[in-house]
PDB file of N, CA and C in Angstrom:
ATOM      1  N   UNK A   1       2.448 -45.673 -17.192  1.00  0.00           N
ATOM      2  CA  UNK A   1       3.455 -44.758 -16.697  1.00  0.00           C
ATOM      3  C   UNK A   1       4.607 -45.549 -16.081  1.00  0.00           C
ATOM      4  N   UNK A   2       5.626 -45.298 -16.120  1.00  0.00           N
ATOM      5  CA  UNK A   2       7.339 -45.725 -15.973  1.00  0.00           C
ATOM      6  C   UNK A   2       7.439 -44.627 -14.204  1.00  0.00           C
ATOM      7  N   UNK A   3       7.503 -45.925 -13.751  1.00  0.00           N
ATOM      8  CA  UNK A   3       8.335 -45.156 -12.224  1.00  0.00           C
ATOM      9  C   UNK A   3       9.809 -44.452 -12.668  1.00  0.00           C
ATOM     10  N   UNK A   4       9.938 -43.120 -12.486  1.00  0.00           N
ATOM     11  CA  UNK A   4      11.285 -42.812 -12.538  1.00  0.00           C
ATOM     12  C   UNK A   4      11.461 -41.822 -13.938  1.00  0.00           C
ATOM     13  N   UNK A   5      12.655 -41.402 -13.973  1.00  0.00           N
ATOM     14  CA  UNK A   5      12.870 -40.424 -15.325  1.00  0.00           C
ATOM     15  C   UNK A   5      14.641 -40.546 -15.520  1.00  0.00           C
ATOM     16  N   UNK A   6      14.821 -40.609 -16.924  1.00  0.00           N
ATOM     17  CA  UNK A   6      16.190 -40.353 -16.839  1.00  0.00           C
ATOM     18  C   UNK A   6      16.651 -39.273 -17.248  1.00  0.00           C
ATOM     19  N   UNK A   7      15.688 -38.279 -17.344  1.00  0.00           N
ATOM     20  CA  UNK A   7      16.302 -36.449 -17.625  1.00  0.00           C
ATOM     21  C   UNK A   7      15.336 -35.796 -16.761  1.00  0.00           C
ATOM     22  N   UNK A   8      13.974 -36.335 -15.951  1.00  0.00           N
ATOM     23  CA  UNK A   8      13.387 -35.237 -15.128  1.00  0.00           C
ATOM     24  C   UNK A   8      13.315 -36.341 -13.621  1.00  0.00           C
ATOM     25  N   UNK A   9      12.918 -35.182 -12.679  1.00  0.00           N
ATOM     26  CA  UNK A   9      13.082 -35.601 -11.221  1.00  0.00           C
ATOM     27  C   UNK A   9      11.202 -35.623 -10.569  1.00  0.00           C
ATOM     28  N   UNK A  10      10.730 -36.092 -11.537  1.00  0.00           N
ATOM     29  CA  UNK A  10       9.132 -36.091 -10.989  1.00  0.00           C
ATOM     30  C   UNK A  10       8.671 -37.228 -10.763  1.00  0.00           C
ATOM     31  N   UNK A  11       9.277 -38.001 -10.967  1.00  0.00           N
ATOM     32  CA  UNK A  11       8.569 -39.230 -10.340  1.00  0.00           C
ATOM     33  C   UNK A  11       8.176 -40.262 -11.417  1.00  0.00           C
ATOM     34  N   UNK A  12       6.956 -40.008 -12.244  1.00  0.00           N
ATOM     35  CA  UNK A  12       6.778 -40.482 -13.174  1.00  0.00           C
ATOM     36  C   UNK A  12       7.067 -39.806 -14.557  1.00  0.00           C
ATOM     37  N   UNK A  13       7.317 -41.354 -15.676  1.00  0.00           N
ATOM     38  CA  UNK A  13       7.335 -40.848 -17.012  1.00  0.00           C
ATOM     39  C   UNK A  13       6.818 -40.918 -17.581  1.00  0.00           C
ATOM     40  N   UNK A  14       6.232 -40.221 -19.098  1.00  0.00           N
ATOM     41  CA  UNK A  14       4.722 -40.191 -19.609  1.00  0.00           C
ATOM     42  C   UNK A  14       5.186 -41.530 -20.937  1.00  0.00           C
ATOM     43  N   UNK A  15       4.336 -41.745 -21.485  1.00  0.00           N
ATOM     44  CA  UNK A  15       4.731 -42.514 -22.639  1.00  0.00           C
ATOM     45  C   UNK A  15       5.370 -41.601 -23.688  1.00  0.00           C
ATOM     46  N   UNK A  16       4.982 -40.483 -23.397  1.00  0.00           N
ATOM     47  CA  UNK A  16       5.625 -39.124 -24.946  1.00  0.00           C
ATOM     48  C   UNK A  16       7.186 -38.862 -24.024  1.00  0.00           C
ATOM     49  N   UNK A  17       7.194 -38.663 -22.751  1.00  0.00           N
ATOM     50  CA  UNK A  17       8.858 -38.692 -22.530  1.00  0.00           C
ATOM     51  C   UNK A  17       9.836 -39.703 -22.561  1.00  0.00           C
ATOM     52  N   UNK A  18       8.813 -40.576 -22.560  1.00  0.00           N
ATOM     53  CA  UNK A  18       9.803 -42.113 -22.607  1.00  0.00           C
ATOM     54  C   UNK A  18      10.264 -42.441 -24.231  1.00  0.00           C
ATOM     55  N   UNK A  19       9.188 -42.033 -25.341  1.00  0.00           N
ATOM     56  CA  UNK A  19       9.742 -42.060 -26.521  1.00  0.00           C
ATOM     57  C   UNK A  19      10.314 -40.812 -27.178  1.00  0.00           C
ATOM     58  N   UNK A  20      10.233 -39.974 -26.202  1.00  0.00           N
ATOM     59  CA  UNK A  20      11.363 -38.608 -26.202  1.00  0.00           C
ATOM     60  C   UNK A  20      13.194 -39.069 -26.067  1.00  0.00           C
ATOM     61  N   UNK A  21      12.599 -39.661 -24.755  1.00  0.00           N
ATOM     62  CA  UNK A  21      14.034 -40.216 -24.182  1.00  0.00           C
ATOM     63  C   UNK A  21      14.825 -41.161 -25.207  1.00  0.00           C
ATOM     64  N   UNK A  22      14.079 -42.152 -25.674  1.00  0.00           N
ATOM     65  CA  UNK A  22      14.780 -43.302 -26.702  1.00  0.00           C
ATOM     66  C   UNK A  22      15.030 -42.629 -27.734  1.00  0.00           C
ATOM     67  N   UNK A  23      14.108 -41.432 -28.046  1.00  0.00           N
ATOM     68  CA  UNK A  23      15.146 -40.935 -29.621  1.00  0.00           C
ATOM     69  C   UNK A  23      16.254 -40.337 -29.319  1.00  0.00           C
ATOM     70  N   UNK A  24      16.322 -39.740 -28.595  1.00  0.00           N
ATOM     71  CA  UNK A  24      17.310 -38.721 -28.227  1.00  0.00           C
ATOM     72  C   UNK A  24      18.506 -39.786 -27.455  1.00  0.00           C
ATOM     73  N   UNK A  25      18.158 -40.803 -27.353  1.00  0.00           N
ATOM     74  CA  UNK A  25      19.464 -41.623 -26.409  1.00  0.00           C
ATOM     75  C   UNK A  25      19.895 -42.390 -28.082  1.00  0.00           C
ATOM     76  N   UNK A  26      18.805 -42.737 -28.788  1.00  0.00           N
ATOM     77  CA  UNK A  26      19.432 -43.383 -30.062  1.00  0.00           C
ATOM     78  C   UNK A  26      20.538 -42.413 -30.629  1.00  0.00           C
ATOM     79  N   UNK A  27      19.824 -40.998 -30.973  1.00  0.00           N
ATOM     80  CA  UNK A  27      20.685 -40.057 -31.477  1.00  0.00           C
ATOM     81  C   UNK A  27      21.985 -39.781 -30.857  1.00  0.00           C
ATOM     82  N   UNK A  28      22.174 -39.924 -29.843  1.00  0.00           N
ATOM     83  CA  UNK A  28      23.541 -39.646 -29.003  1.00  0.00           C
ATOM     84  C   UNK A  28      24.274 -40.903 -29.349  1.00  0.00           C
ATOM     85  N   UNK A  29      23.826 -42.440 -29.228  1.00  0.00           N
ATOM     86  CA  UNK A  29      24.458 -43.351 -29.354  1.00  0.00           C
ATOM     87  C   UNK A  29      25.254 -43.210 -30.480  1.00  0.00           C
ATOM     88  N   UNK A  30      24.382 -43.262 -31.853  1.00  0.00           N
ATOM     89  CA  UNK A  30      25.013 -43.340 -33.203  1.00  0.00           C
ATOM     90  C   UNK A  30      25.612 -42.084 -33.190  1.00  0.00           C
ATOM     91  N   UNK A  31      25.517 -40.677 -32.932  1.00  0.00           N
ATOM     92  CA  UNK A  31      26.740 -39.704 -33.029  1.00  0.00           C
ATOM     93  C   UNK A  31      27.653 -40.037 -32.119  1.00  0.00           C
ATOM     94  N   UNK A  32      27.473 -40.590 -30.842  1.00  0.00           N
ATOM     95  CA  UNK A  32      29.257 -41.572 -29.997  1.00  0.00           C
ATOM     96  C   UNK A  32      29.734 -42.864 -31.562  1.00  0.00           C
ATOM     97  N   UNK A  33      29.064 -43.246 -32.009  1.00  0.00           N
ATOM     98  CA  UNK A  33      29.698 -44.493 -32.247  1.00  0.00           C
ATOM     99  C   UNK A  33      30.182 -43.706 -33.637  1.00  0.00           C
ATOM    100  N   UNK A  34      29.656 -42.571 -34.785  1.00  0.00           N
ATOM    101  CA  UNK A  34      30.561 -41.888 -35.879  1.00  0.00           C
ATOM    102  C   UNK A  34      31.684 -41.261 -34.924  1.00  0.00           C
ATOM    103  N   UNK A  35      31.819 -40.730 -34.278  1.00  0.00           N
ATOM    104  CA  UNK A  35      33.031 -40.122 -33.853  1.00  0.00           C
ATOM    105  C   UNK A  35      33.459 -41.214 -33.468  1.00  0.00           C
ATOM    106  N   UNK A  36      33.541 -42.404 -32.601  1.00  0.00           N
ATOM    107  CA  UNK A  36      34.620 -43.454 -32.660  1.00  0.00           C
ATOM    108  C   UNK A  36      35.042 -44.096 -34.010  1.00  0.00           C
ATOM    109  N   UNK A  37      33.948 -44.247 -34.884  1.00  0.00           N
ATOM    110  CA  UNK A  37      34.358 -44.368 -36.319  1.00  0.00           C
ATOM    111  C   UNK A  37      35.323 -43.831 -36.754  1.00  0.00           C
ATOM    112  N   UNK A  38      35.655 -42.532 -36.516  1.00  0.00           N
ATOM    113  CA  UNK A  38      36.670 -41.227 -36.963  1.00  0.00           C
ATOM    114  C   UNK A  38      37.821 -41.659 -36.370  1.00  0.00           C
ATOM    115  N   UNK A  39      37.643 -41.767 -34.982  1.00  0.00           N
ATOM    116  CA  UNK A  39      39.044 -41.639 -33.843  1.00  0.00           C
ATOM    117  C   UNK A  39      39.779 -42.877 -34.406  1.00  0.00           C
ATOM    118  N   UNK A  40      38.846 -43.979 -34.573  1.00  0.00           N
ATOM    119  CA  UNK A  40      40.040 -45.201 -34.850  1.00  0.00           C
ATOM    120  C   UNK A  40      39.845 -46.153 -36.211  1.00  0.00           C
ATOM    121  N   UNK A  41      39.272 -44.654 -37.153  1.00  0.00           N
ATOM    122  CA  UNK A  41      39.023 -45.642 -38.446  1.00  0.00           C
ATOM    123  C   UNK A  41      38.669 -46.951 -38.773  1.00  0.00           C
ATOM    124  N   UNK A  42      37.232 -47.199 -37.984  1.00  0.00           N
ATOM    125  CA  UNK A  42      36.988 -48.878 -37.615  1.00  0.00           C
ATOM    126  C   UNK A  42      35.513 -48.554 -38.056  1.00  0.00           C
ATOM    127  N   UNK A  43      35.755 -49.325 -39.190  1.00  0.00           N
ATOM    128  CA  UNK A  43      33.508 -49.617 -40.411  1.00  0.00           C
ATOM    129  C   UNK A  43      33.070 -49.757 -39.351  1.00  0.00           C
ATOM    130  N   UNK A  44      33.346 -50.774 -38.377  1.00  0.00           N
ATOM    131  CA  UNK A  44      32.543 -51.567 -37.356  1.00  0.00           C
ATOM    132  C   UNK A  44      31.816 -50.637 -36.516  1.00  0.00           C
ATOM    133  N   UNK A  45      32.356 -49.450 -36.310  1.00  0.00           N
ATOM    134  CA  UNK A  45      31.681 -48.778 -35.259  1.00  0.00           C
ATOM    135  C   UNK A  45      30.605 -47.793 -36.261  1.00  0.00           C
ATOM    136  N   UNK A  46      31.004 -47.299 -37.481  1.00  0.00           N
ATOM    137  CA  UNK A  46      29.955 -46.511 -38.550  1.00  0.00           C
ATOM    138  C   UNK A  46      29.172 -48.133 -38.549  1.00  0.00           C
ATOM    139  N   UNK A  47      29.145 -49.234 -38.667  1.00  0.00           N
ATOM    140  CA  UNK A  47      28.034 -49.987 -38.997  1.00  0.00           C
ATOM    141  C   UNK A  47      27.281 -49.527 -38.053  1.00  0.00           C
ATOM    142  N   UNK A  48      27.771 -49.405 -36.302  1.00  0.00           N
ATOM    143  CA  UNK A  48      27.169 -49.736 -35.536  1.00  0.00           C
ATOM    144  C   UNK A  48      26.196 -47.935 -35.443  1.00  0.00           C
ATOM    145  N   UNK A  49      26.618 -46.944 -35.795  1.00  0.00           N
ATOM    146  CA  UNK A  49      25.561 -45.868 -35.889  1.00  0.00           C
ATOM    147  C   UNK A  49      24.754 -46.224 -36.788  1.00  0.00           C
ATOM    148  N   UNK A  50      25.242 -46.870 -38.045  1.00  0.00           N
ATOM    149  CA  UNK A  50      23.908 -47.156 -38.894  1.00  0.00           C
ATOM    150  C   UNK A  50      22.916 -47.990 -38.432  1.00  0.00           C
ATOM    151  N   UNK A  51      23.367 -48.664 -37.741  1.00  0.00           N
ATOM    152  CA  UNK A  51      22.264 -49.684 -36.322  1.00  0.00           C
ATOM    153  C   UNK A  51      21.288 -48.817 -36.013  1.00  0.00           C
ATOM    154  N   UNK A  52      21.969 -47.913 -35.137  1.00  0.00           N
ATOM    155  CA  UNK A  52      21.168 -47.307 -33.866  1.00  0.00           C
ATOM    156  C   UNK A  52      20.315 -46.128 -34.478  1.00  0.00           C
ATOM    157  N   UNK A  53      20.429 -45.768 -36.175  1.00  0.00           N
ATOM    158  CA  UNK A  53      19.647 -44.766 -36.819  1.00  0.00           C
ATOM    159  C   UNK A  53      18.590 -45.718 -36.953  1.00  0.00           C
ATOM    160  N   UNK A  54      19.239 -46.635 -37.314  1.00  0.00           N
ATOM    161  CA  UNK A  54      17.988 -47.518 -37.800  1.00  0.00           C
ATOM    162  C   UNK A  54      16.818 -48.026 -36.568  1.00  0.00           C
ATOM    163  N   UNK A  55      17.299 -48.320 -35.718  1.00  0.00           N
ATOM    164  CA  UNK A  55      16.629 -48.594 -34.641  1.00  0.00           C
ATOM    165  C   UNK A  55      15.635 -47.323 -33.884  1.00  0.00           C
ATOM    166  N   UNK A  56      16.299 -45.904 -34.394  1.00  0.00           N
ATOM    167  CA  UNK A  56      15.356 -44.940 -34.068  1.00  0.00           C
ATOM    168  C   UNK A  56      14.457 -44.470 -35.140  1.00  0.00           C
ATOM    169  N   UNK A  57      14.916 -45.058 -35.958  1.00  0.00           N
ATOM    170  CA  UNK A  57      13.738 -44.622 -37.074  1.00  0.00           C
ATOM    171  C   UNK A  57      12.451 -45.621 -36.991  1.00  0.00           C
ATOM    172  N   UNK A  58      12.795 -47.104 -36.197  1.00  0.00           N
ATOM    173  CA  UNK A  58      12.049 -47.812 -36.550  1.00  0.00           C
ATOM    174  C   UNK A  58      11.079 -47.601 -35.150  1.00  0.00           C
ATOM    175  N   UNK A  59      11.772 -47.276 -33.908  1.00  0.00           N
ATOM    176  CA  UNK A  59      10.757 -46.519 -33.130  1.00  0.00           C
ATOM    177  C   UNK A  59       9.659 -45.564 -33.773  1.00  0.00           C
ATOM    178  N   UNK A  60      10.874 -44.627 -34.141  1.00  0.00           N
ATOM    179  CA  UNK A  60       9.645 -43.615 -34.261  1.00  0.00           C
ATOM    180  C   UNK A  60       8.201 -43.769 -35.102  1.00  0.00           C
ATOM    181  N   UNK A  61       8.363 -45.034 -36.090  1.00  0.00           N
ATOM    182  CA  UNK A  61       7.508 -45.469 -36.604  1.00  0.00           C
ATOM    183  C   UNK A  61       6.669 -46.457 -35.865  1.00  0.00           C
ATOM    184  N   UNK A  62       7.353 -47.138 -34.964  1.00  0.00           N
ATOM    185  CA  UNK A  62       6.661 -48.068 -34.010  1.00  0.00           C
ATOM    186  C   UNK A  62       5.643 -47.299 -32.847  1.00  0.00           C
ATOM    187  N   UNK A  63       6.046 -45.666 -32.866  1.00  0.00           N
ATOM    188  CA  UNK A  63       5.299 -45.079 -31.442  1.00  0.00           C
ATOM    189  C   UNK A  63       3.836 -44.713 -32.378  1.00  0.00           C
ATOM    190  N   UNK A  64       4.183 -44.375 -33.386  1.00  0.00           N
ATOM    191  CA  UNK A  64       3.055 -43.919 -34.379  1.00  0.00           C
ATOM    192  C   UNK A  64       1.865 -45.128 -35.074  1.00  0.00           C
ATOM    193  N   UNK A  65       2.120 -46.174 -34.379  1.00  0.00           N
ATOM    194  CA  UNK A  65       1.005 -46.961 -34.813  1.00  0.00           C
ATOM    195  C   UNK A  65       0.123 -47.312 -34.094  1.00  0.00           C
ATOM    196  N   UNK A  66      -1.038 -48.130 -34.399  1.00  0.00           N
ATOM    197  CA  UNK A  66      -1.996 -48.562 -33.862  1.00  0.00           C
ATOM    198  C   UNK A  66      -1.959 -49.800 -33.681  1.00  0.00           C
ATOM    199  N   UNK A  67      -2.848 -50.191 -32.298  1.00  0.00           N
ATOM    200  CA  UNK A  67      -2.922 -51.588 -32.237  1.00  0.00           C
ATOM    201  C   UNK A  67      -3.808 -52.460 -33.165  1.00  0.00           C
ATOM    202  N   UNK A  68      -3.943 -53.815 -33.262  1.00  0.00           N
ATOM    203  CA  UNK A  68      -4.674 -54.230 -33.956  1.00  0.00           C
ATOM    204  C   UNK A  68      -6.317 -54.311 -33.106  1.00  0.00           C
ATOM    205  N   UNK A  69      -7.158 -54.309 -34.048  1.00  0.00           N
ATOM    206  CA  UNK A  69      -8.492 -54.939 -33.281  1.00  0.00           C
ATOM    207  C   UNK A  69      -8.872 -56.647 -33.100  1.00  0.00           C
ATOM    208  N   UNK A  70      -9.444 -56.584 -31.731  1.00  0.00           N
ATOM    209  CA  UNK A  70      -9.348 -58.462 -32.047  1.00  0.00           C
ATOM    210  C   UNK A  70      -9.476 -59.079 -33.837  1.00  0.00           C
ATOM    211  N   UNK A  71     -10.769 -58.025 -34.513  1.00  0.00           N
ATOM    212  CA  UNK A  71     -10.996 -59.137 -35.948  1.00  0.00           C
ATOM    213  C   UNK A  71      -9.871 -58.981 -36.648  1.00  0.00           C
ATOM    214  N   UNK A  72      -9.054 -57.603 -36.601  1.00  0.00           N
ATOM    215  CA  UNK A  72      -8.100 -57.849 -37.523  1.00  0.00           C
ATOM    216  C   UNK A  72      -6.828 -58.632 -36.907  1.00  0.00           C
ATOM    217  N   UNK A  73      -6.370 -58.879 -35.589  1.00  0.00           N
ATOM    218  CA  UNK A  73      -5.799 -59.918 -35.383  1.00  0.00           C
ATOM    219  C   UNK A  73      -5.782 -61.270 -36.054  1.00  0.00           C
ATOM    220  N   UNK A  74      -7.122 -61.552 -35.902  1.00  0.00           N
ATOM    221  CA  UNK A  74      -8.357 -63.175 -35.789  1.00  0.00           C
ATOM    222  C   UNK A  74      -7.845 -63.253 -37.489  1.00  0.00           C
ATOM    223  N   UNK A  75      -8.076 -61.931 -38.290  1.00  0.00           N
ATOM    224  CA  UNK A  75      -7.730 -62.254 -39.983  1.00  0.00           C
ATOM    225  C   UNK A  75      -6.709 -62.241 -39.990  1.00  0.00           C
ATOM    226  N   UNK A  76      -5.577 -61.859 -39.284  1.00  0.00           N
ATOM    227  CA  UNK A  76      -4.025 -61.884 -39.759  1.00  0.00           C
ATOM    228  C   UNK A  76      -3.512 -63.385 -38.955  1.00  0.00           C
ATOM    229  N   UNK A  77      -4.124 -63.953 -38.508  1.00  0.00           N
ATOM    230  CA  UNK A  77      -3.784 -65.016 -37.794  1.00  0.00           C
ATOM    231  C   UNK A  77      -4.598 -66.101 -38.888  1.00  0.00           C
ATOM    232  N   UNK A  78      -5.553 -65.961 -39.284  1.00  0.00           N
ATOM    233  CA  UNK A  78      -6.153 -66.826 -40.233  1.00  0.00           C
ATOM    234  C   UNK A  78      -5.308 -66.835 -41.467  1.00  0.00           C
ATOM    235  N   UNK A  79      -4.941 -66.087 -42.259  1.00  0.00           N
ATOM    236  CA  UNK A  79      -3.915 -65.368 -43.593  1.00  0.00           C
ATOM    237  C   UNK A  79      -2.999 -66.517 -43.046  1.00  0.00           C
ATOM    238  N   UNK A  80      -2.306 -66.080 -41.658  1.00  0.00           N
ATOM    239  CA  UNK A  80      -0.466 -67.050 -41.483  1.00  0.00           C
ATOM    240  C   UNK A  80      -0.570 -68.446 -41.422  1.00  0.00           C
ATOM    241  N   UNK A  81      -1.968 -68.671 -41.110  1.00  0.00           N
ATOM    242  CA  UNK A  81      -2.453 -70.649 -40.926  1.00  0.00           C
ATOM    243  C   UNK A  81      -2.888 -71.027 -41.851  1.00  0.00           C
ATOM    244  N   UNK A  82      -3.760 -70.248 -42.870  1.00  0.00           N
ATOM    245  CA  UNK A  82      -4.016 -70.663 -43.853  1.00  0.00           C
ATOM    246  C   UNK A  82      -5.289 -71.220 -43.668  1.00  0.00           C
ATOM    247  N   UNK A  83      -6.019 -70.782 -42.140  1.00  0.00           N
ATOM    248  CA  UNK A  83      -7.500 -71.842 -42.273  1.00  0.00           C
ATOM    249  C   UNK A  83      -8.864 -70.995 -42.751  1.00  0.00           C
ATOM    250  N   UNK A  84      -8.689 -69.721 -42.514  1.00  0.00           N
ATOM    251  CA  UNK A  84      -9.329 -68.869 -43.884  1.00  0.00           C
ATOM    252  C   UNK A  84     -10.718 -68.851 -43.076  1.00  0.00           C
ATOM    253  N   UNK A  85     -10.831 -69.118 -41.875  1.00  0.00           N
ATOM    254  CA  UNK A  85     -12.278 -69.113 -41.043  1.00  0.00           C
ATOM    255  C   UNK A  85     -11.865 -68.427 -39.474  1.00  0.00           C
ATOM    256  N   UNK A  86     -13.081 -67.533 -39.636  1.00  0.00           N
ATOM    257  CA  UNK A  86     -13.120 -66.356 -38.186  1.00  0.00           C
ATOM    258  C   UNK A  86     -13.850 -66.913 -37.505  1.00  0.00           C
ATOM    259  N   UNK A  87     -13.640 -67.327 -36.287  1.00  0.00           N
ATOM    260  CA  UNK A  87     -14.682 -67.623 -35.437  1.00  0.00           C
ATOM    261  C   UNK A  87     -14.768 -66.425 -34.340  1.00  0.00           C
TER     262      UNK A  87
END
């Protein structure tokens, strides 16, 4: 739990409001940065919503996973070294 809230006044934040909060702050970002896109006809700022979609899409896929278990760590760490033995 997160001391604090940046849309409620209770004190603490849950892990489901905290990845409430980041989509919804992604979504505001990239709709500020298309309308500055508009106001001053600058790619740079549409790159920069295509950023911040991207960055909430990759949350939302990041809140939806699982951790690894030590063995499947121990095998994905064996796979990147190449020493092919679990101890």
């Amino acid at each position: 739990m997160v001391q604090g809230s940046v849309t409620r006044h209770q004190g603490v934040m849950s892990e489901r409001e905290s990845i409430e909060a980041f989509i919804e702050g992604a979504k505001k970002a990239a709709s500020c940065a298309r309308e500055m896109a508009k106001e001053y006809s600058d790619p740079e700022w549409e790159d920069t919503a295509k950023m911040l979609d991207g960055m909430r899409v990759n949350g939302v896929q990041l809140s939806g996973m699982r951790g690894m278990s030590r063995l499947e760590t121990l095998m994905a760490a064996n796979m990147k070294t190449g020493a092919g033995i679990i101890q």
